[in-house]
N, C-alpha and C. Protein backbone atom coordinates (compact mmCIF):
# COMPACT_ATOMS: atom_id res chain seq x y z
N UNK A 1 -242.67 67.11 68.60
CA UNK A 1 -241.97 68.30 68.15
C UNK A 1 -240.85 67.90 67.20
N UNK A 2 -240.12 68.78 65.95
CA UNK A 2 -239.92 68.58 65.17
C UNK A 2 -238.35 68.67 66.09
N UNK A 3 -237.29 68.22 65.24
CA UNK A 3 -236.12 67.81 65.55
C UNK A 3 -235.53 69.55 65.13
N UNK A 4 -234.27 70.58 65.88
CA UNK A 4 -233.53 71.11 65.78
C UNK A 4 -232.36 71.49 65.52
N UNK A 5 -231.79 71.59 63.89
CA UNK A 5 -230.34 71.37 63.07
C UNK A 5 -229.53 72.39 63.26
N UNK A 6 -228.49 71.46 63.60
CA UNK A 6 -227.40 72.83 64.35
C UNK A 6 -226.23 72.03 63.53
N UNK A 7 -225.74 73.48 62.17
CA UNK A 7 -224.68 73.05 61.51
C UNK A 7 -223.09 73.98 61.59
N UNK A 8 -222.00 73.13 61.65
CA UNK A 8 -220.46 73.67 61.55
C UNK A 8 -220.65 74.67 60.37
N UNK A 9 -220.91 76.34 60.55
CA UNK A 9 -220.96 76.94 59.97
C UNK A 9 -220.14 77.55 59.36
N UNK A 10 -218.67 77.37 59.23
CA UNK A 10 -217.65 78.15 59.23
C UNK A 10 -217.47 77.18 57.15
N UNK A 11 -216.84 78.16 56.72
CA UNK A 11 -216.93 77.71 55.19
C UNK A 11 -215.89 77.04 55.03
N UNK A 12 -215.57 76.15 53.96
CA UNK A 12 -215.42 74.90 53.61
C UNK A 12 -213.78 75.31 53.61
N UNK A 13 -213.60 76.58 53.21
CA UNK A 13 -212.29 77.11 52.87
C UNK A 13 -211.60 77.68 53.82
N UNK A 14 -212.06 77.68 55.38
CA UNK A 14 -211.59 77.94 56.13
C UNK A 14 -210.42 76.82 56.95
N UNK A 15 -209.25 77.50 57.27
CA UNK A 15 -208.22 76.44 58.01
C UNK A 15 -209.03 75.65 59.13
N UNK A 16 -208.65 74.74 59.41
CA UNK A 16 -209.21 74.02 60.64
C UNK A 16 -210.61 73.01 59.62
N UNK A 17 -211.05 73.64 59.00
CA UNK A 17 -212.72 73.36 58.72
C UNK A 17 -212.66 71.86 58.84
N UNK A 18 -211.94 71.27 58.21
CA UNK A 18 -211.74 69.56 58.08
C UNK A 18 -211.54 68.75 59.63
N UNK A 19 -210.82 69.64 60.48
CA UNK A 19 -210.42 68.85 61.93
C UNK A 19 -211.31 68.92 62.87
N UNK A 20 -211.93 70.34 62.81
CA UNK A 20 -213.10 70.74 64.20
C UNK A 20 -214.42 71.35 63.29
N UNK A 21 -214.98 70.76 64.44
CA UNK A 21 -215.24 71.18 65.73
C UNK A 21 -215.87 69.39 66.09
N UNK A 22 -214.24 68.86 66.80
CA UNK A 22 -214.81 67.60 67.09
C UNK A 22 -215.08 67.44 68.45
N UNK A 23 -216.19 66.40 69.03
CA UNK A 23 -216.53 66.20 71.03
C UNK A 23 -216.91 67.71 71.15
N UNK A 24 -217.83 68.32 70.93
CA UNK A 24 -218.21 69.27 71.64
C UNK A 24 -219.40 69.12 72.24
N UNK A 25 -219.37 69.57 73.43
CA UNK A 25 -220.14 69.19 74.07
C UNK A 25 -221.79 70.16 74.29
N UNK A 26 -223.10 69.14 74.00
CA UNK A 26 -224.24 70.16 73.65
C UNK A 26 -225.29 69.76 75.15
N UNK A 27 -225.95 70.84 75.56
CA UNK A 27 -226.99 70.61 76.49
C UNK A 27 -227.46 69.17 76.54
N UNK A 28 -227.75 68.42 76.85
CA UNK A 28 -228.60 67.14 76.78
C UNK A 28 -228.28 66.26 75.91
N UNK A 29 -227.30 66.51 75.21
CA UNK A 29 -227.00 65.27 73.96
C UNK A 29 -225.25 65.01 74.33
N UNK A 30 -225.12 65.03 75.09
CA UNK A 30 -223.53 64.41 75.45
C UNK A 30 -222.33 65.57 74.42
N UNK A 31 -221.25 64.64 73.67
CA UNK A 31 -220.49 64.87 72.99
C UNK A 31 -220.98 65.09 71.68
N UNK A 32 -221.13 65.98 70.47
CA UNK A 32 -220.86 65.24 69.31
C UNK A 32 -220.12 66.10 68.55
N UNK A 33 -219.68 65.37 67.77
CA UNK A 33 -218.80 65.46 66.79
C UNK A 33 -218.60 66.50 65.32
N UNK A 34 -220.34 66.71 65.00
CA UNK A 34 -220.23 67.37 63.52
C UNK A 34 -219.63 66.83 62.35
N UNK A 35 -219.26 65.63 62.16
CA UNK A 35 -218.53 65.37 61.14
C UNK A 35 -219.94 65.40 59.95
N UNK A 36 -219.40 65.61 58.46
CA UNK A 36 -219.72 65.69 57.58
C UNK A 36 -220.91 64.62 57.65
N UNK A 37 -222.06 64.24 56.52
CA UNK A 37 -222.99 63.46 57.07
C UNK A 37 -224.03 63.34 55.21
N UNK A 38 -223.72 62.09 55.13
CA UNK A 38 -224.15 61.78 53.71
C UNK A 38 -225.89 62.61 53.04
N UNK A 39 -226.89 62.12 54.04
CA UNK A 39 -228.16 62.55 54.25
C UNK A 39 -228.24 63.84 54.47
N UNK A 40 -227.04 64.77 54.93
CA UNK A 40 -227.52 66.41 54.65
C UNK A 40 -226.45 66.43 53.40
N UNK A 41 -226.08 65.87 52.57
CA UNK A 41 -225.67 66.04 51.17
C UNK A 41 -223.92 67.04 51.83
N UNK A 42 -222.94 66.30 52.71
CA UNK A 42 -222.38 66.13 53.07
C UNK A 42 -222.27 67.49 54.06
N UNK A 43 -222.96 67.86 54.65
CA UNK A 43 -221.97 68.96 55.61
C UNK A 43 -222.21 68.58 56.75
N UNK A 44 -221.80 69.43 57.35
CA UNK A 44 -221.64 68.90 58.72
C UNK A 44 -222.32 69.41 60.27
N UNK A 45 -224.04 68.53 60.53
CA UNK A 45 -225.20 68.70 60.77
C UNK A 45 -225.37 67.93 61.74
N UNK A 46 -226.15 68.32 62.86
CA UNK A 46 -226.45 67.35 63.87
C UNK A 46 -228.05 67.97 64.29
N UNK A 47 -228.62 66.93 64.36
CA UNK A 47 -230.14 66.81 65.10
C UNK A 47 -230.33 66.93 66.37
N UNK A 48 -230.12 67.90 66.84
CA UNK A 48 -230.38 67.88 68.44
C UNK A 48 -232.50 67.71 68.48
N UNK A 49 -232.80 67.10 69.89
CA UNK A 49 -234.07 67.23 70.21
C UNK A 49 -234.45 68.33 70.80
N UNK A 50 -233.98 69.30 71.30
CA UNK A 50 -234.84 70.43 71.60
C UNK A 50 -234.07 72.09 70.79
N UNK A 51 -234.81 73.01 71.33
CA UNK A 51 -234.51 74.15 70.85
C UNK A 51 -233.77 74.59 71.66
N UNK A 52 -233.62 74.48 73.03
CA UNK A 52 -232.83 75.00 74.21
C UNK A 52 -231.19 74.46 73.46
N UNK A 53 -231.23 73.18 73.08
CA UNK A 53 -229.92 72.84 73.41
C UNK A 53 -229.20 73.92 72.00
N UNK A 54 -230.31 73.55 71.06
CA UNK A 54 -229.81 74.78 69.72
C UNK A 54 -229.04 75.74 70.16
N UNK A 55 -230.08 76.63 70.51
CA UNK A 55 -229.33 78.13 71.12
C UNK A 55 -228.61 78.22 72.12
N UNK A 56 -228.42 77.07 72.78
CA UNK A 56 -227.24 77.37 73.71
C UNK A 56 -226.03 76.87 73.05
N UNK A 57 -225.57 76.04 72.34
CA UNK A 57 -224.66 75.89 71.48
C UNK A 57 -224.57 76.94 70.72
N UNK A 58 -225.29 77.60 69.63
CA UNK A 58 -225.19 78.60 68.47
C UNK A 58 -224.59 80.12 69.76
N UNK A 59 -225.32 80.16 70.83
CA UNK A 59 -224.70 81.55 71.59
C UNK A 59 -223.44 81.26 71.91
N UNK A 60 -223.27 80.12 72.44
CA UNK A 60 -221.89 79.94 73.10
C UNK A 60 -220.85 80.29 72.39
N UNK A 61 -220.97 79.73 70.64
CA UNK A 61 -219.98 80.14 69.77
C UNK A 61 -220.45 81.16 69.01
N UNK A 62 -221.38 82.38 69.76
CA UNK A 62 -221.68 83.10 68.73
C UNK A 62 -220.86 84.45 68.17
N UNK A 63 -219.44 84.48 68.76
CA UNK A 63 -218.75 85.18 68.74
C UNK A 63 -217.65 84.58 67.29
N UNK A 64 -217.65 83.46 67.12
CA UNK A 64 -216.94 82.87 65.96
C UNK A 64 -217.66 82.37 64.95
N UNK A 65 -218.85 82.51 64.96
CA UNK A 65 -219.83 82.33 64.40
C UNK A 65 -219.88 80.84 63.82
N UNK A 66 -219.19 79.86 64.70
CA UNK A 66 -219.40 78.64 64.31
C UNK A 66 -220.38 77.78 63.85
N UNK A 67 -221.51 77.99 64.80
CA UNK A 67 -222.95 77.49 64.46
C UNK A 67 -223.79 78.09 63.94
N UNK A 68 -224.68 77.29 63.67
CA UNK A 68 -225.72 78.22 63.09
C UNK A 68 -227.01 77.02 62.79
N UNK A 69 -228.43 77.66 63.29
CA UNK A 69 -229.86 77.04 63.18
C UNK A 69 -229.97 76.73 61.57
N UNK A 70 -230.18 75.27 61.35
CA UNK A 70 -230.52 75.59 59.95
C UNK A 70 -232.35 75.29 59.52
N UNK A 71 -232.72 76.51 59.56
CA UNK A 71 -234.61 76.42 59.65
C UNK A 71 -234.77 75.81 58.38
N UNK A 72 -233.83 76.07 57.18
CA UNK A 72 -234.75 75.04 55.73
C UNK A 72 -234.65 73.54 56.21
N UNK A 73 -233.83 72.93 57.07
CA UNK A 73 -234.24 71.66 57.08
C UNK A 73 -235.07 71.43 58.38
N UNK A 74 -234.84 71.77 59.37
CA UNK A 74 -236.22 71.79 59.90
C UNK A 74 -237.87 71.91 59.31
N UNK A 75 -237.62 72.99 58.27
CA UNK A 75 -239.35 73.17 57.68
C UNK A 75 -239.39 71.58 56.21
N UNK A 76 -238.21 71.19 56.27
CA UNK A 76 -238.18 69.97 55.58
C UNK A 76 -238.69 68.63 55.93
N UNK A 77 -238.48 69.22 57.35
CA UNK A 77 -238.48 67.77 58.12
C UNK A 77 -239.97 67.97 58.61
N UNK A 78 -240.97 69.06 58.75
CA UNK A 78 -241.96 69.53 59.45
C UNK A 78 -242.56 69.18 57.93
N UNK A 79 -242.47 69.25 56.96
CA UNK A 79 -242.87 69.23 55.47
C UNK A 79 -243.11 67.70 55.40
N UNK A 80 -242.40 66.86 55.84
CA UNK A 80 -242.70 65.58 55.68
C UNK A 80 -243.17 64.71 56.64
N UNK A 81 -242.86 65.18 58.16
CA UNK A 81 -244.07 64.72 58.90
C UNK A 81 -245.52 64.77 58.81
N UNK A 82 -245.59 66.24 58.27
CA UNK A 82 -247.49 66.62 57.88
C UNK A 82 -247.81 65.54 56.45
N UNK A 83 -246.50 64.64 55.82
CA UNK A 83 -247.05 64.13 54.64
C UNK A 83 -247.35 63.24 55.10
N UNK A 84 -246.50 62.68 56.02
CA UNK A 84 -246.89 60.91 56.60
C UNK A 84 -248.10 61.10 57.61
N UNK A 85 -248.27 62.22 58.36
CA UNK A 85 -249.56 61.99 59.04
C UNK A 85 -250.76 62.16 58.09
N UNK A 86 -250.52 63.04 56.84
CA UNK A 86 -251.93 62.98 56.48
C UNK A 86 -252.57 61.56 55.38
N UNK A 87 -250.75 61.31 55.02
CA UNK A 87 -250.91 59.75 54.33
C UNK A 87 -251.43 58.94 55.09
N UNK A 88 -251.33 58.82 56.36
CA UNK A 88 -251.99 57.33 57.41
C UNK A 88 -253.15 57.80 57.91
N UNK A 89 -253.61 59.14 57.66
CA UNK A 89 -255.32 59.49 57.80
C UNK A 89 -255.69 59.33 56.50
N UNK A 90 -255.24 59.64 55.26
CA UNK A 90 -256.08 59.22 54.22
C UNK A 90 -256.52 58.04 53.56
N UNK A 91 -254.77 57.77 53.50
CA UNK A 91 -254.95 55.90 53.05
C UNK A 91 -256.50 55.49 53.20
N UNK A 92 -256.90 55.49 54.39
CA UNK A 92 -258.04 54.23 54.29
C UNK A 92 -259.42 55.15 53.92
N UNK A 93 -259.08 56.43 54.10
CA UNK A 93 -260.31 57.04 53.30
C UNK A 93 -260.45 56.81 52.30
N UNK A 94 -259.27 56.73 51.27
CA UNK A 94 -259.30 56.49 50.33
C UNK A 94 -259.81 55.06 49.67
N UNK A 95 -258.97 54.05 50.65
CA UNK A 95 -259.77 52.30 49.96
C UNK A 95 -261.01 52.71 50.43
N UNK A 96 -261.49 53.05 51.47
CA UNK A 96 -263.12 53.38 51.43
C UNK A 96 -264.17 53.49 50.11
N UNK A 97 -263.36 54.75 49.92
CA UNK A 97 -264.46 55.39 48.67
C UNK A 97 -264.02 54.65 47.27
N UNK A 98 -262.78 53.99 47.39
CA UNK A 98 -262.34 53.28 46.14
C UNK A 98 -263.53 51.98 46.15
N UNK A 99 -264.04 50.94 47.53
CA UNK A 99 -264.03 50.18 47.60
C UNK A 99 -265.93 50.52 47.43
N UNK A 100 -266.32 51.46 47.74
CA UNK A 100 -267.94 51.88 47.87
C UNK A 100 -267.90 52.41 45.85
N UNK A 101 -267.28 53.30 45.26
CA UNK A 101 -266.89 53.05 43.85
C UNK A 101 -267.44 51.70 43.71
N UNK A 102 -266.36 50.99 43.96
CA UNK A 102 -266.77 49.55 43.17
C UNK A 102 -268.17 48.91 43.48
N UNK A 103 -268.57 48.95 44.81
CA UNK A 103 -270.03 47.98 45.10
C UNK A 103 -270.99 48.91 44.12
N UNK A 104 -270.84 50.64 44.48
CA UNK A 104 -271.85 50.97 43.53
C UNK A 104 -271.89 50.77 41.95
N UNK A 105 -270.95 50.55 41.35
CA UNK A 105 -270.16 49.63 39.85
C UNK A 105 -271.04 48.68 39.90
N UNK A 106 -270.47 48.05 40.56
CA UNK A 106 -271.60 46.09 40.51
C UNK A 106 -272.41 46.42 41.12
N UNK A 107 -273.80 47.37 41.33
CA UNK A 107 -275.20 47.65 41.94
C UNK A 107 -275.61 48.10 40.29
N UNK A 108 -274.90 49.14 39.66
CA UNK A 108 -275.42 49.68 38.76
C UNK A 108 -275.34 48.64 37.64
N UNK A 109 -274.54 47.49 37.09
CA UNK A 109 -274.52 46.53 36.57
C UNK A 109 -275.37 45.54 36.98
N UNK A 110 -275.51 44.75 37.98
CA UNK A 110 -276.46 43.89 38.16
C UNK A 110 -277.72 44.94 37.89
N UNK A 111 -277.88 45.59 38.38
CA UNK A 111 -279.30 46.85 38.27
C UNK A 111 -279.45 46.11 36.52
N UNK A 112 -278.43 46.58 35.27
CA UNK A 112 -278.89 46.96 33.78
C UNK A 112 -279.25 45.39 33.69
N UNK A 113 -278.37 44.43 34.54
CA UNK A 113 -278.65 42.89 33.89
C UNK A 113 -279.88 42.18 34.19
N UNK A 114 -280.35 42.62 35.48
CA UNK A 114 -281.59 42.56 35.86
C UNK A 114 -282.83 42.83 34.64
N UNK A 115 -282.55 43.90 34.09
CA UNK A 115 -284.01 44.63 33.28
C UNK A 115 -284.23 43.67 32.00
């Protein structure tokens, strides 16, 4: 199952935005932090493993509207698992028919050198 992004939703221009929401504590993943994070092109994003722990964080603060599900990187991340699974099923289909290409190449050549 695909990983669940739960980001510090409150805008950049808001007081506090820089200090919190630090150690908060999520269903099954201990403490974390939210700090800003190079790989989501700096905001401030955490990967929880399930969906439970999502929505129980996003309700808890859903009155300040702190959190919030972010589904484009989830369908990002679901976007590039289906690439790597279908890359490590194709790959070798592919040297297959690359590699049957070639014997039939040198069948049809020895075949003309033959005559």
């Amino acid at each position: 199952m695909a990983s669940v992004f739960v980001e510090y939703a409150l805008d950049k221009d808001t007081p506090g935005y820089s200090e919190g929401p630090l150690n908060v504590k999520v269903l099954d993943h201990g403490r974390l932090d939210f700090e800003p994070k190079e790989k989501y092109e700096n905001q401030r994003v955490e990967e929880l493993r399930t969906e439970e722990a999502a929505i129980e964080l996003v309700k808890r603060f859903n009155r300040q509207g702190i959190f919030r599900i972010r589904k484009d990187l989830m369908a990002a991340q679901d976007l590039s698992n289906i690439e790597k699974f279908v890359q490590l099923k194709m790959a070798p289909l592919v040297e297959r028919i690359e590699s049957l290409e070639e014997q039939i190449a040198l069948m049809k050549k020895s075949k003309r050198t033959a005559k």
